[in-house]
Structures are given as structure tokens and as C-alpha cells.
N, C-alpha and C. Protein backbone atom coordinates (compact mmCIF):
# COMPACT_ATOMS: atom_id res chain seq x y z
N UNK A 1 104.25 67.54 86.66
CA UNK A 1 103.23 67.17 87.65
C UNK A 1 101.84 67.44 87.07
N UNK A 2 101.01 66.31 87.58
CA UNK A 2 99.69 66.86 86.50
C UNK A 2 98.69 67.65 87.50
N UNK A 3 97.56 67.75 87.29
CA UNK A 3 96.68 68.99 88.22
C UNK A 3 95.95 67.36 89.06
N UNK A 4 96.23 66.37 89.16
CA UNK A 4 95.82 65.24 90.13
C UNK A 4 96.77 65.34 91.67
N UNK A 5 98.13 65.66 91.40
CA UNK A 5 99.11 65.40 91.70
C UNK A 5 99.35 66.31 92.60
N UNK A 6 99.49 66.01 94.06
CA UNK A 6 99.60 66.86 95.51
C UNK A 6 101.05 67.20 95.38
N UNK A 7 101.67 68.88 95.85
CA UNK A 7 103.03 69.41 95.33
C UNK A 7 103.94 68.40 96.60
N UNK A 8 104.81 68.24 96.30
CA UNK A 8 106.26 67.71 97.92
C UNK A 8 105.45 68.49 98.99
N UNK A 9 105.77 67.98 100.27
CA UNK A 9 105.77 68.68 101.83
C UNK A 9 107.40 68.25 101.92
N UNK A 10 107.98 69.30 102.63
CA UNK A 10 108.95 68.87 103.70
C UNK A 10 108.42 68.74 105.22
N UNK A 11 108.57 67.62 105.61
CA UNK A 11 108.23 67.97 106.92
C UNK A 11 109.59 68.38 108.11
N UNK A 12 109.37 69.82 108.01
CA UNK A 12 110.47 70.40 108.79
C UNK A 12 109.97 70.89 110.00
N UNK A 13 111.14 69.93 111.08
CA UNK A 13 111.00 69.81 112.20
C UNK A 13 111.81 71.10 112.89
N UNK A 14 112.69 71.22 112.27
CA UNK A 14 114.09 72.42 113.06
C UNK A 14 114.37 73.45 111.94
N UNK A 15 114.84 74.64 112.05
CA UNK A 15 115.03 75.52 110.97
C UNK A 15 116.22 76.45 111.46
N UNK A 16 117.45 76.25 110.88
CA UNK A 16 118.56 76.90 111.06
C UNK A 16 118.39 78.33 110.70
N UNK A 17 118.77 79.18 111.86
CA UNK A 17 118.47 80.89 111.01
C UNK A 17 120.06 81.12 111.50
N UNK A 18 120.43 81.67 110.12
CA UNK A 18 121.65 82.87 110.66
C UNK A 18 121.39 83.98 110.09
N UNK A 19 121.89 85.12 110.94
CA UNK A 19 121.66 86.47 111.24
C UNK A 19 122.54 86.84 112.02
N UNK A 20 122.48 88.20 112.15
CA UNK A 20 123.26 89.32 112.86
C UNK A 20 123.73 89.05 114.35
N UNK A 21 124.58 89.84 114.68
CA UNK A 21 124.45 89.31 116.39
C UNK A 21 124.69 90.81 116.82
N UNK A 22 124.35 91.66 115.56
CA UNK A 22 124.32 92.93 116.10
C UNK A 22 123.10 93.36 115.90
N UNK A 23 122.98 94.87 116.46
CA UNK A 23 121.21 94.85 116.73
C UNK A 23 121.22 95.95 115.72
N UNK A 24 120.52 96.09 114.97
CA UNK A 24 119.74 96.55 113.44
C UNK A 24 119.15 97.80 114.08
N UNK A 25 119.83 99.14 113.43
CA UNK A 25 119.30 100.66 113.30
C UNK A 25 117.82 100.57 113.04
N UNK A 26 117.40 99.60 111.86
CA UNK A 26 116.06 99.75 111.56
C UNK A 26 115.05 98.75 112.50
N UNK A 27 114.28 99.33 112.81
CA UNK A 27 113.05 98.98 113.59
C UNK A 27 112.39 97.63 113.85
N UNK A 28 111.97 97.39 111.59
CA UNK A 28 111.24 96.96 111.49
C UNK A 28 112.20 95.16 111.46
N UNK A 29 113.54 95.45 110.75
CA UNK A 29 114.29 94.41 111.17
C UNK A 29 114.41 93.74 111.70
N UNK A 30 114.38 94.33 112.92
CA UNK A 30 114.78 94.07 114.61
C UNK A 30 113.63 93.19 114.78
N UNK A 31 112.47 93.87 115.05
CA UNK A 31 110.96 93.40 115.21
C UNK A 31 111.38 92.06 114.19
N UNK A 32 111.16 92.13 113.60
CA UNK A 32 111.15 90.74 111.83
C UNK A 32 111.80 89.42 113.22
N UNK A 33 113.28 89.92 113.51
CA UNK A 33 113.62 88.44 113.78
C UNK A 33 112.75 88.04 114.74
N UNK A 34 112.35 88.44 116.31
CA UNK A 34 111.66 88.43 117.10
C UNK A 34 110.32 87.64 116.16
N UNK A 35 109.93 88.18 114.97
CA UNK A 35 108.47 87.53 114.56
C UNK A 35 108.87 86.08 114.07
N UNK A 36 109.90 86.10 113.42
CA UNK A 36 110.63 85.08 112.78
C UNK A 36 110.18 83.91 114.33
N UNK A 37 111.37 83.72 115.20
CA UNK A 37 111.29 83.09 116.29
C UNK A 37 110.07 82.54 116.86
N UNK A 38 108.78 83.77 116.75
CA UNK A 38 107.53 83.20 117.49
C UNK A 38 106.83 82.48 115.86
N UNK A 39 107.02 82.74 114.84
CA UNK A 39 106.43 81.77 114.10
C UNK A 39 106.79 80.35 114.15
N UNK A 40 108.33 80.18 113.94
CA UNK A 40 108.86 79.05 114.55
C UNK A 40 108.16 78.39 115.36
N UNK A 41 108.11 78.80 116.82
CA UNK A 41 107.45 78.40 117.92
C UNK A 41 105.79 78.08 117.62
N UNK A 42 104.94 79.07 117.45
CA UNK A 42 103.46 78.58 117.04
C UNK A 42 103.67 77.51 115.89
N UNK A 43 104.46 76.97 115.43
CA UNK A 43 104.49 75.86 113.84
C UNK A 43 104.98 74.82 114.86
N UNK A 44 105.46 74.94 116.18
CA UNK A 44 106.15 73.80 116.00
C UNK A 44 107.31 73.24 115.28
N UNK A 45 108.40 73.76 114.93
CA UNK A 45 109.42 74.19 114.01
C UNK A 45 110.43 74.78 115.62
N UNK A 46 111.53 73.44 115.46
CA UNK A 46 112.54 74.00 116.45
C UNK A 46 113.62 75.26 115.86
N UNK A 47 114.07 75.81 116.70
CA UNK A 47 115.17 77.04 116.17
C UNK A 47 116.28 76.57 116.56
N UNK A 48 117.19 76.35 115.50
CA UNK A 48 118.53 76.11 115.95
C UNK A 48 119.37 77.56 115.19
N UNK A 49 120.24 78.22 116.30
CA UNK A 49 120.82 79.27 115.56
C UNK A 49 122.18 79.21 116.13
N UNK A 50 122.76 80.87 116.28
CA UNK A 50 124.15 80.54 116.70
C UNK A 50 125.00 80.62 118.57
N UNK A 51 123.34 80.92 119.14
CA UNK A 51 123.77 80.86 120.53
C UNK A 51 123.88 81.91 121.53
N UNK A 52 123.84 83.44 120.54
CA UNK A 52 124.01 84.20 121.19
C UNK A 52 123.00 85.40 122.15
N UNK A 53 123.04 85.82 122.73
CA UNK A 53 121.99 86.78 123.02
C UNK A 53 121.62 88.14 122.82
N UNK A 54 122.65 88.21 121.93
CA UNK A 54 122.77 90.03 121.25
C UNK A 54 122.60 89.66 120.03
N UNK A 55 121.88 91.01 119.97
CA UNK A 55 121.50 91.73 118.48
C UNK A 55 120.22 91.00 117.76
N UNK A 56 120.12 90.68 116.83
CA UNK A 56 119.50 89.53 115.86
C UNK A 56 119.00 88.30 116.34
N UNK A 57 120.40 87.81 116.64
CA UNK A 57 120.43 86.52 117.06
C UNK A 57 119.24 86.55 118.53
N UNK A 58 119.75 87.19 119.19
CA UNK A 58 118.82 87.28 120.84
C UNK A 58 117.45 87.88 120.29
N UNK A 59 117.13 88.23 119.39
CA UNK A 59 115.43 88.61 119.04
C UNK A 59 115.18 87.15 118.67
N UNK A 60 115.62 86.33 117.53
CA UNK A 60 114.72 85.50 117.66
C UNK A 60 114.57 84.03 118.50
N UNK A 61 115.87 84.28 119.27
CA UNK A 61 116.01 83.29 120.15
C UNK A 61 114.59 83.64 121.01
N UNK A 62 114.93 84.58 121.40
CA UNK A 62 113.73 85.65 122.44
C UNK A 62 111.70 84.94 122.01
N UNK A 63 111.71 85.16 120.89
CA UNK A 63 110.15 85.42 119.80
C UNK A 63 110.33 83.72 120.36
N UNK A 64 111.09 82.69 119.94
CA UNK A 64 110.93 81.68 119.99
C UNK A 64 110.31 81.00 121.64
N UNK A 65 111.25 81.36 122.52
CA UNK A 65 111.19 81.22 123.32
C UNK A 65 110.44 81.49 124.33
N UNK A 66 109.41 82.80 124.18
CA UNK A 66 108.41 83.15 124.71
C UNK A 66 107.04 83.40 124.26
N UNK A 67 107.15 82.28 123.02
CA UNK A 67 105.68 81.75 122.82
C UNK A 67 106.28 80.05 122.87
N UNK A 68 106.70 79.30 124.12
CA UNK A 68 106.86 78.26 124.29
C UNK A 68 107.57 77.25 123.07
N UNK A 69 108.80 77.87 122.27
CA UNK A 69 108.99 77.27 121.45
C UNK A 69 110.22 76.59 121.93
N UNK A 70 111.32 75.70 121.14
CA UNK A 70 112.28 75.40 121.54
C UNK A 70 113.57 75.66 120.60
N UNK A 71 114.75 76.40 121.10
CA UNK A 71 115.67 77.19 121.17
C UNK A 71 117.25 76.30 121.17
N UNK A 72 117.80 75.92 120.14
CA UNK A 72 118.86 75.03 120.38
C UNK A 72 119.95 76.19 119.81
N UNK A 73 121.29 76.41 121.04
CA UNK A 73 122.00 77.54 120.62
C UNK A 73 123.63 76.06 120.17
N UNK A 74 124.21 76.64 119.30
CA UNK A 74 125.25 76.26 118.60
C UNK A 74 126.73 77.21 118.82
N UNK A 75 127.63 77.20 119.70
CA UNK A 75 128.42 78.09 119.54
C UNK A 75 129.50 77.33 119.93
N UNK A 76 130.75 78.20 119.10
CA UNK A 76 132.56 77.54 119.57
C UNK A 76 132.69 77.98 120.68
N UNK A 77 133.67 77.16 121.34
CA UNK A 77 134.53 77.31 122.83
C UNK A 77 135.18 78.69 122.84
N UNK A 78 135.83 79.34 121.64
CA UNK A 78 136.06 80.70 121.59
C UNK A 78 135.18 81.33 122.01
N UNK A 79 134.33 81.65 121.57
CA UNK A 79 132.88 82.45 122.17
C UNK A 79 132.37 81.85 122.92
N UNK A 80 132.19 81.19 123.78
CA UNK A 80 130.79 80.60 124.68
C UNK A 80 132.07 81.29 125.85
N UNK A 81 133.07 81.78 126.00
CA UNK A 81 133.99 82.57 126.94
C UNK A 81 133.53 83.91 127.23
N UNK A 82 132.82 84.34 126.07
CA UNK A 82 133.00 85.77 126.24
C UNK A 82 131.35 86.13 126.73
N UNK A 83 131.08 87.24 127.16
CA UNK A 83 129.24 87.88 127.46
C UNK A 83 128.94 87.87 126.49
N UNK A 84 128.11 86.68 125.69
CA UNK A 84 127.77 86.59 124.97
C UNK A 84 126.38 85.71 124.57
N UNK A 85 126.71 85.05 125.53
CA UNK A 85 126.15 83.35 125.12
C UNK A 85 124.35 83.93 125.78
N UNK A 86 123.29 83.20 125.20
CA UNK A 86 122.06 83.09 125.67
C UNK A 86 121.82 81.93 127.05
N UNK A 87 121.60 82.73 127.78
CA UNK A 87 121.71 81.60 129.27
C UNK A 87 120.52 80.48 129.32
N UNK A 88 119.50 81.18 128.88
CA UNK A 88 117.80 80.41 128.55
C UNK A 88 117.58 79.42 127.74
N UNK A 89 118.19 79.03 126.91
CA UNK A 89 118.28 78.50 125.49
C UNK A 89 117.55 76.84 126.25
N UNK A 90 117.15 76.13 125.39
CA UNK A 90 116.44 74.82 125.53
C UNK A 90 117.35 73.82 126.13
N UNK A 91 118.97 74.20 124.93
CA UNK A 91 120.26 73.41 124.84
C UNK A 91 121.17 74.31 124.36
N UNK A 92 122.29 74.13 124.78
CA UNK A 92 123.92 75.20 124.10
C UNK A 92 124.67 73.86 123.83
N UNK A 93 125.15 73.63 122.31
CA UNK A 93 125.74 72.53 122.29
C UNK A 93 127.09 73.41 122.01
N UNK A 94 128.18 73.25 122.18
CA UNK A 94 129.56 73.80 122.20
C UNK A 94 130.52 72.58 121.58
N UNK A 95 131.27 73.45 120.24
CA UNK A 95 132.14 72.71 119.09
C UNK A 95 133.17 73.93 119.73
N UNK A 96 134.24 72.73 118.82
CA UNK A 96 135.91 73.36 118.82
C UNK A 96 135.59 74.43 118.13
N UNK A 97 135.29 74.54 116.95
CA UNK A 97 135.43 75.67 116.18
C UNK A 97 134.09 76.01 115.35
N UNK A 98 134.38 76.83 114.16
CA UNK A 98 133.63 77.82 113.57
C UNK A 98 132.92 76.77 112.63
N UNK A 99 133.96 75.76 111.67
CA UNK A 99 133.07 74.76 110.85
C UNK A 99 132.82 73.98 111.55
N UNK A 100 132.73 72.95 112.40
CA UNK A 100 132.37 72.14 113.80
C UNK A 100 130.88 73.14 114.09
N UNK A 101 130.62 74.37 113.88
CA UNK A 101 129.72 74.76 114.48
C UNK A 101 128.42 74.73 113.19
N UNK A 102 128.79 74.87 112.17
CA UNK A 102 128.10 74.70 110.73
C UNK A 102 127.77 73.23 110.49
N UNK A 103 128.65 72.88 110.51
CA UNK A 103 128.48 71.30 110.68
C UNK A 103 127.35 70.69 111.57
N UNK A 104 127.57 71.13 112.41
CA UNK A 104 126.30 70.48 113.61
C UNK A 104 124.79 71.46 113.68
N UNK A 105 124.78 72.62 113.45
CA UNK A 105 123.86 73.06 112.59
C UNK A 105 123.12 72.52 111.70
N UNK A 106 123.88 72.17 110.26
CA UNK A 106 123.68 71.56 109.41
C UNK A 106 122.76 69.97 110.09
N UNK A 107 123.21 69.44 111.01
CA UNK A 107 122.98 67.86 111.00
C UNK A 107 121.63 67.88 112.05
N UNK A 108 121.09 69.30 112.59
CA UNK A 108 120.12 69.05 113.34
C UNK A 108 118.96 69.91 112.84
N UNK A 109 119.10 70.32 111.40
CA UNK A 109 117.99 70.94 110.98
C UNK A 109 117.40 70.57 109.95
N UNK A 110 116.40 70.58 109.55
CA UNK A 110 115.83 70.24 108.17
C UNK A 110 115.60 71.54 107.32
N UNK A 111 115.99 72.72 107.29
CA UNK A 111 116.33 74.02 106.53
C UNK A 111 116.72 74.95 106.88
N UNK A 112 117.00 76.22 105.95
CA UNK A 112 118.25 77.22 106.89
C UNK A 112 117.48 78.42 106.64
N UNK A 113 117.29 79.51 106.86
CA UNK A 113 117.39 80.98 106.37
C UNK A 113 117.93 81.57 106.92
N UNK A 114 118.21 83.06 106.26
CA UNK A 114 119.00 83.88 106.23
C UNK A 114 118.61 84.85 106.55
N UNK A 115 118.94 86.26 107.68
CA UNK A 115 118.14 87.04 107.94
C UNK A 115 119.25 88.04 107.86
N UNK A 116 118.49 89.37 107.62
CA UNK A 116 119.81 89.97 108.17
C UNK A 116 121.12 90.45 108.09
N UNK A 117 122.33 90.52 108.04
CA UNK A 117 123.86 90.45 108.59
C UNK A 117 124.67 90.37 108.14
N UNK A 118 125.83 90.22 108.93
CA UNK A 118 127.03 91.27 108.07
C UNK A 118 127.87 89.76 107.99
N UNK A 119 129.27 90.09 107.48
CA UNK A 119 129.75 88.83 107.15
C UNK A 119 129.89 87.60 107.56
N UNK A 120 129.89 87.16 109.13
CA UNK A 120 129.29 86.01 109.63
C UNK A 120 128.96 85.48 108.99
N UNK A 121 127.28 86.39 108.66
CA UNK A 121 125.75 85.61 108.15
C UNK A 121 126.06 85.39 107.21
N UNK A 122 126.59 86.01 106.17
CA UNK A 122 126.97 85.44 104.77
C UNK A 122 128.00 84.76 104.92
N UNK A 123 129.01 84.27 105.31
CA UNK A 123 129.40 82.94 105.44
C UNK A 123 129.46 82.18 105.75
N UNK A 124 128.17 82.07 106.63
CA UNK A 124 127.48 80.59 107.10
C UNK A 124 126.45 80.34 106.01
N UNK A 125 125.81 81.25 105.15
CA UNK A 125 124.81 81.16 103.67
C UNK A 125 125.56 80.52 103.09
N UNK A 126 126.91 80.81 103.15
CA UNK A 126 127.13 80.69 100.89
C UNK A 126 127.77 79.39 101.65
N UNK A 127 128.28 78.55 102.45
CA UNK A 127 128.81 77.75 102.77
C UNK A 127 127.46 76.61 102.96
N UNK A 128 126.35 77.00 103.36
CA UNK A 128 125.77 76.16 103.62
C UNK A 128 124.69 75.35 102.22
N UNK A 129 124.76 77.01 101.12
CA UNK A 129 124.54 77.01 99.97
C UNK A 129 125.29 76.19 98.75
N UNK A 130 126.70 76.30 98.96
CA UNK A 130 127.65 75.25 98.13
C UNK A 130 127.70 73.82 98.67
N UNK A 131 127.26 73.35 100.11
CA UNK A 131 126.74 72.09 100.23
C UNK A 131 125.89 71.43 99.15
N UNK A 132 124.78 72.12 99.95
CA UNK A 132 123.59 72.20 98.36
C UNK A 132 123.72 72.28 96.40
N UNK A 133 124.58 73.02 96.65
CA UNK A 133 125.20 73.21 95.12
C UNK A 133 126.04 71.85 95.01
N UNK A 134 127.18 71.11 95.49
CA UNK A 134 127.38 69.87 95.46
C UNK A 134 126.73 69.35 95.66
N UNK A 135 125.43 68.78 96.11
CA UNK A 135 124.65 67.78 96.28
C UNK A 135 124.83 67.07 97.86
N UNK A 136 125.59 67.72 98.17
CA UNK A 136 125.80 67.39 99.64
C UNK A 136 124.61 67.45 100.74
N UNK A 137 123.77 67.71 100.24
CA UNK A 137 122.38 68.02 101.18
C UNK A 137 120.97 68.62 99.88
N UNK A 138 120.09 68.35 100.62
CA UNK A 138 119.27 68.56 99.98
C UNK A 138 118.26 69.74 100.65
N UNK A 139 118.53 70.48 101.38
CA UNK A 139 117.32 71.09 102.55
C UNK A 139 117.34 72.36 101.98
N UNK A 140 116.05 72.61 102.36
CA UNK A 140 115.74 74.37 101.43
C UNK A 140 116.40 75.33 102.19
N UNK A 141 116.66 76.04 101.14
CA UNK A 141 117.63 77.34 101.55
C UNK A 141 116.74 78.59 101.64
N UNK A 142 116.83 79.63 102.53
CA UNK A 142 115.59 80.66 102.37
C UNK A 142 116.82 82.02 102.66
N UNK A 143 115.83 82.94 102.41
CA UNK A 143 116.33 84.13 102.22
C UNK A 143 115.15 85.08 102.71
N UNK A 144 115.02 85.96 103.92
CA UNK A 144 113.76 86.62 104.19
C UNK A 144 114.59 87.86 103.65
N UNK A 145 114.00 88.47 102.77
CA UNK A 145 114.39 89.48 101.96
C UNK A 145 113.58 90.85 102.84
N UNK A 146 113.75 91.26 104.19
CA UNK A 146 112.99 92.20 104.79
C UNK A 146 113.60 93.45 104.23
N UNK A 147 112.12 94.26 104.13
CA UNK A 147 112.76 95.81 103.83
C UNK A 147 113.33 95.73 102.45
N UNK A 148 113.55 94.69 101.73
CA UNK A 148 114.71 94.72 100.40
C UNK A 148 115.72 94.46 100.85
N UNK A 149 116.18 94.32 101.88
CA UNK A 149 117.69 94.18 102.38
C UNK A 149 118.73 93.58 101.36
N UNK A 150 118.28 92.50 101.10
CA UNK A 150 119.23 91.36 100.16
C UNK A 150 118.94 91.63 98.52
N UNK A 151 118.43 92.94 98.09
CA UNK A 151 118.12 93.03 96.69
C UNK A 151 119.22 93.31 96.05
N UNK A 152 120.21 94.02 96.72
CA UNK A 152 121.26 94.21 95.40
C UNK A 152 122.41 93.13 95.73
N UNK A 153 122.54 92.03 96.69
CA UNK A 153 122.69 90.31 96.23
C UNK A 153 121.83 89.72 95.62
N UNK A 154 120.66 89.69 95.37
CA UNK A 154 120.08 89.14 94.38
C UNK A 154 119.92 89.28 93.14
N UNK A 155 120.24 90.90 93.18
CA UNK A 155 120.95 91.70 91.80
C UNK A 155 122.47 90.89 91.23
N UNK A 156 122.99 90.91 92.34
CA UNK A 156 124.17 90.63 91.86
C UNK A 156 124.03 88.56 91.49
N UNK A 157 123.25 88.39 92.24
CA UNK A 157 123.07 86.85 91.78
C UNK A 157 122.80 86.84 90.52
N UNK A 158 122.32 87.32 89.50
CA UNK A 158 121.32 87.70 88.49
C UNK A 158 122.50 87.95 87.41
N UNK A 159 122.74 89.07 87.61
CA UNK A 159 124.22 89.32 87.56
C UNK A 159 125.26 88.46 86.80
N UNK A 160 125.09 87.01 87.97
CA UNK A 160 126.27 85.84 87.54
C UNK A 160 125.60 84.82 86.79
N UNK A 161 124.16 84.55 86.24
CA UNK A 161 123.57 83.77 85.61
C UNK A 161 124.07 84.93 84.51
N UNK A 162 123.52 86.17 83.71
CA UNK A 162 123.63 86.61 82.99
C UNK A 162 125.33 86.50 82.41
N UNK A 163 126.28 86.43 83.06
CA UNK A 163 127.69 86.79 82.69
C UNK A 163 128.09 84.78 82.63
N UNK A 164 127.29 84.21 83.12
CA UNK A 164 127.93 82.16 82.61
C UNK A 164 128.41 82.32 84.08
N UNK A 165 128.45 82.73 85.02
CA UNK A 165 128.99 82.30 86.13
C UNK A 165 128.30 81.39 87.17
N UNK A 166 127.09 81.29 86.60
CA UNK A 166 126.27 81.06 87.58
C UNK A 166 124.88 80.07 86.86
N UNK A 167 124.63 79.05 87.40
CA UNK A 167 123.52 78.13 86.33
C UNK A 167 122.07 78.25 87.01
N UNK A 168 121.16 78.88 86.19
CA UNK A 168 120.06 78.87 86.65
C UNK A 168 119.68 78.27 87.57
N UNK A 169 119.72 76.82 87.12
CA UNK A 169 119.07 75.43 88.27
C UNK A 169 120.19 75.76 89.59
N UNK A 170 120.87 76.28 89.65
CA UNK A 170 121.56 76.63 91.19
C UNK A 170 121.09 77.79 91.85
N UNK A 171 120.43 78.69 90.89
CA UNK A 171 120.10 80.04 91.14
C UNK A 171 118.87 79.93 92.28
N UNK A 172 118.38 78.41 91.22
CA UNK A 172 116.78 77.93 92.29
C UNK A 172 117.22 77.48 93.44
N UNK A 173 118.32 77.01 93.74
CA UNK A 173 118.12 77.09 95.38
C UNK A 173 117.80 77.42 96.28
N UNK A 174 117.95 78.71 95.84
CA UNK A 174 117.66 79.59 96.67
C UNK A 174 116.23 80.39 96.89
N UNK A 175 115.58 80.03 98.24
CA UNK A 175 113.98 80.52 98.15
C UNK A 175 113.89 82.05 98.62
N UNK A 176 113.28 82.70 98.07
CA UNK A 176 113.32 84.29 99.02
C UNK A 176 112.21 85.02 99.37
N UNK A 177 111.67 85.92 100.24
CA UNK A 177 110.80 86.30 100.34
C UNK A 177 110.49 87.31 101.36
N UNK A 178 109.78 88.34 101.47
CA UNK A 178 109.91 89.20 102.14
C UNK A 178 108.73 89.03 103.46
N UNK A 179 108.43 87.64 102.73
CA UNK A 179 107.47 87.07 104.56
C UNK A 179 107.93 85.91 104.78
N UNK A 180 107.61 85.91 106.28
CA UNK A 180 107.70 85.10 106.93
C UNK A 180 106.86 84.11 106.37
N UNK A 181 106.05 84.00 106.47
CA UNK A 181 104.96 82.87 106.01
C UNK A 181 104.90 82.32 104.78
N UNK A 182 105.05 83.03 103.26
CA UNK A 182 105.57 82.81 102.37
C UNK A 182 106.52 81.79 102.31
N UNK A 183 107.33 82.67 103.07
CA UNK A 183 108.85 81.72 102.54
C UNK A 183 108.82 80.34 103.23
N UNK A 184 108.11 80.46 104.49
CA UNK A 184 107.86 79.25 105.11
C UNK A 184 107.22 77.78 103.79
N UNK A 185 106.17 78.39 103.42
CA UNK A 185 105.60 77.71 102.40
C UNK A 185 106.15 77.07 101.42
N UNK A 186 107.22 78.34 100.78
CA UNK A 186 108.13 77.56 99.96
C UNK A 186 108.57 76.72 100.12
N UNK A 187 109.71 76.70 101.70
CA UNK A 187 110.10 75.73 102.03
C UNK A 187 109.69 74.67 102.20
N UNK A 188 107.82 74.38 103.08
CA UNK A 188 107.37 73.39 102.92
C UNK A 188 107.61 72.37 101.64
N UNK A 189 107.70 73.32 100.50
CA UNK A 189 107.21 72.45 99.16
C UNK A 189 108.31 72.15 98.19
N UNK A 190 109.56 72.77 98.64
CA UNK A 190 110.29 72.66 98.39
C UNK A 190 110.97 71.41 97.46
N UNK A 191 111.57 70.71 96.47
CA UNK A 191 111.85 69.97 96.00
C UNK A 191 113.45 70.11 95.51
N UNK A 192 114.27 69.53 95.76
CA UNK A 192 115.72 69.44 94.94
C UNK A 192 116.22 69.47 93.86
N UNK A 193 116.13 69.53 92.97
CA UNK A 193 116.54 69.00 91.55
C UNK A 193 118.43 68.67 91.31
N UNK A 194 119.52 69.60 92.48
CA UNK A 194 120.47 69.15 91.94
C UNK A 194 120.39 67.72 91.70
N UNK A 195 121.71 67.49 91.18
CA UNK A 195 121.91 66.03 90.58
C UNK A 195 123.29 65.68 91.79
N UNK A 196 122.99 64.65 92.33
CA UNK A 196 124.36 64.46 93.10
C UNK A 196 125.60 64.44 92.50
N UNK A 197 125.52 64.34 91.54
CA UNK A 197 127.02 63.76 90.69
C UNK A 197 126.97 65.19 89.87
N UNK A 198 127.62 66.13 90.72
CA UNK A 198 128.12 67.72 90.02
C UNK A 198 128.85 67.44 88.42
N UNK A 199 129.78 66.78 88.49
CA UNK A 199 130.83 67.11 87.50
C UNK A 199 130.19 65.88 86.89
N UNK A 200 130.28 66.34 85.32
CA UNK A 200 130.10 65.69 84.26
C UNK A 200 131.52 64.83 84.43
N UNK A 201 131.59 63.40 83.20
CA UNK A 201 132.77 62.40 83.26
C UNK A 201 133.73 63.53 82.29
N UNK A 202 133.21 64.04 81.36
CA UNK A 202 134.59 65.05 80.84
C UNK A 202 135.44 66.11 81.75
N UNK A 203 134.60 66.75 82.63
CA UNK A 203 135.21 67.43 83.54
C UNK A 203 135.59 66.94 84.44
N UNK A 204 135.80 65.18 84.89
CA UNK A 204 136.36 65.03 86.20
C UNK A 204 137.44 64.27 85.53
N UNK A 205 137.86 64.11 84.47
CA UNK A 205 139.20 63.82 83.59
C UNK A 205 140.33 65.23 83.56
């Protein structure tokens, strides 16, 4: 790109967050998603998450929602049974199941981050991340790295480039940052480089 040359915008309308649905010992955590949600909302940037009203999840449904933002909850018929569900939400769209619920996530947002959480949250990441890694989508992936939380996965990401497990240009998928606003930015500017066609013609022989 030469110094004439204006960087990509995404123009992202919706922003998938997964996170915790339990509520975080630390403070500043807790607070984070809640800020998360009302930035959303002042950008204009819908929140689509997983529906619930505890822990994580209910802070930034919450931040979103009470600086006039809009709140789209995603949850399976298993759970939308139990005390769980956010009653306020904009919309509750309800799937059969757990990928039905990723799936439709996926199809109403223009990027994802990651906040937060225990295995859930990381397997709605790395799932939504190996989309991306196939070429199956193109939408920026974020990582709010609060407190350091996610440093010794990013260690360990590091880790799998150093040992051949892992290819740099996949490594970039992934945006991270320990602000809100930052990482927002990234995402704005975000650009793709996978190649749709993963496998070379020797490896698909």
C-alpha cells in the first residue's frame, strides 16, 4: 500500500462477543464487559451474544442496553428452559442446538470477540477461528486481552508457530488487545489475506 492509499474500513454493523456466563472474582473484568456493551451501543454496533443474563454475558448485554443500544440474544431450546435467559434483550432467536447456535451467530454479525471464559468461550473462539482458517468467512476475529487474561494462550499460540504447528499468516487472524477501542480499530481495518483454497493440489491428492 503506498502512503496515497486510505487502509480497508469494515463497516461493522453487529459484533458477536462470547464470554463467560459466570461472573468474574475480578472487578475490573466484570466492569470491562459492561464497558464492552456500552461501547457497542454509543458506535452503533449491534451485540449479538449468547442470551443469557448471568455473569459476563448479562454485563454486557446490560452496558449495551442501557445506553440505548441493541441486544440480539442467541440461545438453544436446552437452555432458553432453564433461569437463565435475558428477558430485555431487543430479540431471543432460539436454535435446536449448540452449532445451530454458532451458526446463526456467525450469519448475523460482521465480527466476533472474545472476552473472558471458561470452556464455552473457547469453543465458540477456536470454532469460529477455524472457519476463518478455512476461508469459510472472512470477519475479524478479536481477543480483548483484559488484565493479561489470555497471555499464556497467546504464549502458547507462539508456542505452535515456533514448533511448525501453526503458520504465521493464521496466527494474524487473530486481533488482540487490552482495549476496547483499540481493538475496535483493528477490526475496523481489518483485511483477510487467507486464501480460500486451504489445501495446496499436492495435499488434496
Amino acid at each position: 500500500m503506498n502512503s496515497t492509499e486510505k487502509p480497508a474500513v469494515n463497516f461493522i454493523k453487529s459484533i458477536a462477543v462470547f464470554c463467560g456466563s459466570s461472573d468474574s472474582n475480578d472487578e475490573f473484568i466484570y466492569s470491562q464487559a459492561y464497558e464492552l456493551g456500552r461501547t457497542l451501543a454509543n458506535k452503533n454496533i449491534d451485540l449479538v451474544y449468547g442470551g443469557s443474563k448471568l455473569g459476563l454475558m448479562g454485563q454486557v448485554a446490560k452496558g449495551a442496553l442501557e445506553n440505548d443500544g441493541l441486544a440480539f440474544g442467541v440461545i438453544p431450546e436446552f437452555l432458553k428452559t432453564k433461569e437463565i435467559v435475558h428477558r430485555d434483550l431487543t430479540d431471543l432467536i432460539t436454535t435446536q442446538d449448540m452449532h445451530e447456535r454458532k451458526l446463526k451467530m456467525h450469519e448475523m454479525s460482521d465480527g466476533f470477540i472474545m472476552l473472558p471464559g471458561g470452556f464455552g468461550t473457547f469453543e465458540e473462539f477456536f470454532e469460529i477461528l477455524t472457519w476463518a482458517q478455512l476461508g469459510l468467512h472472512k470477519k475479524p476475529i478479536g481477543i480483548l486481552n483484559t488484565e493479561g487474561y489470555y497471555n499464556d494462550l497467546l504464549m502458547m499460540f507462539n508456542n505452535m508457530v515456533t514448533k511448525g504447528l501453526l503458520k504465521n499468516e493464521t496466527l494474524a487472524l487473530i486481533l488482540v488487545s487490552d482495549s476496547i477501542e483499540i481493538l475496535l480499530d483493528k477490526m475496523h481495518s481489518y483485511e483477510s489475506k487467507v486464501e480460500t483454497k486451504w489445501l495446496t493440489d499436492k495435499e488434496q491428492t
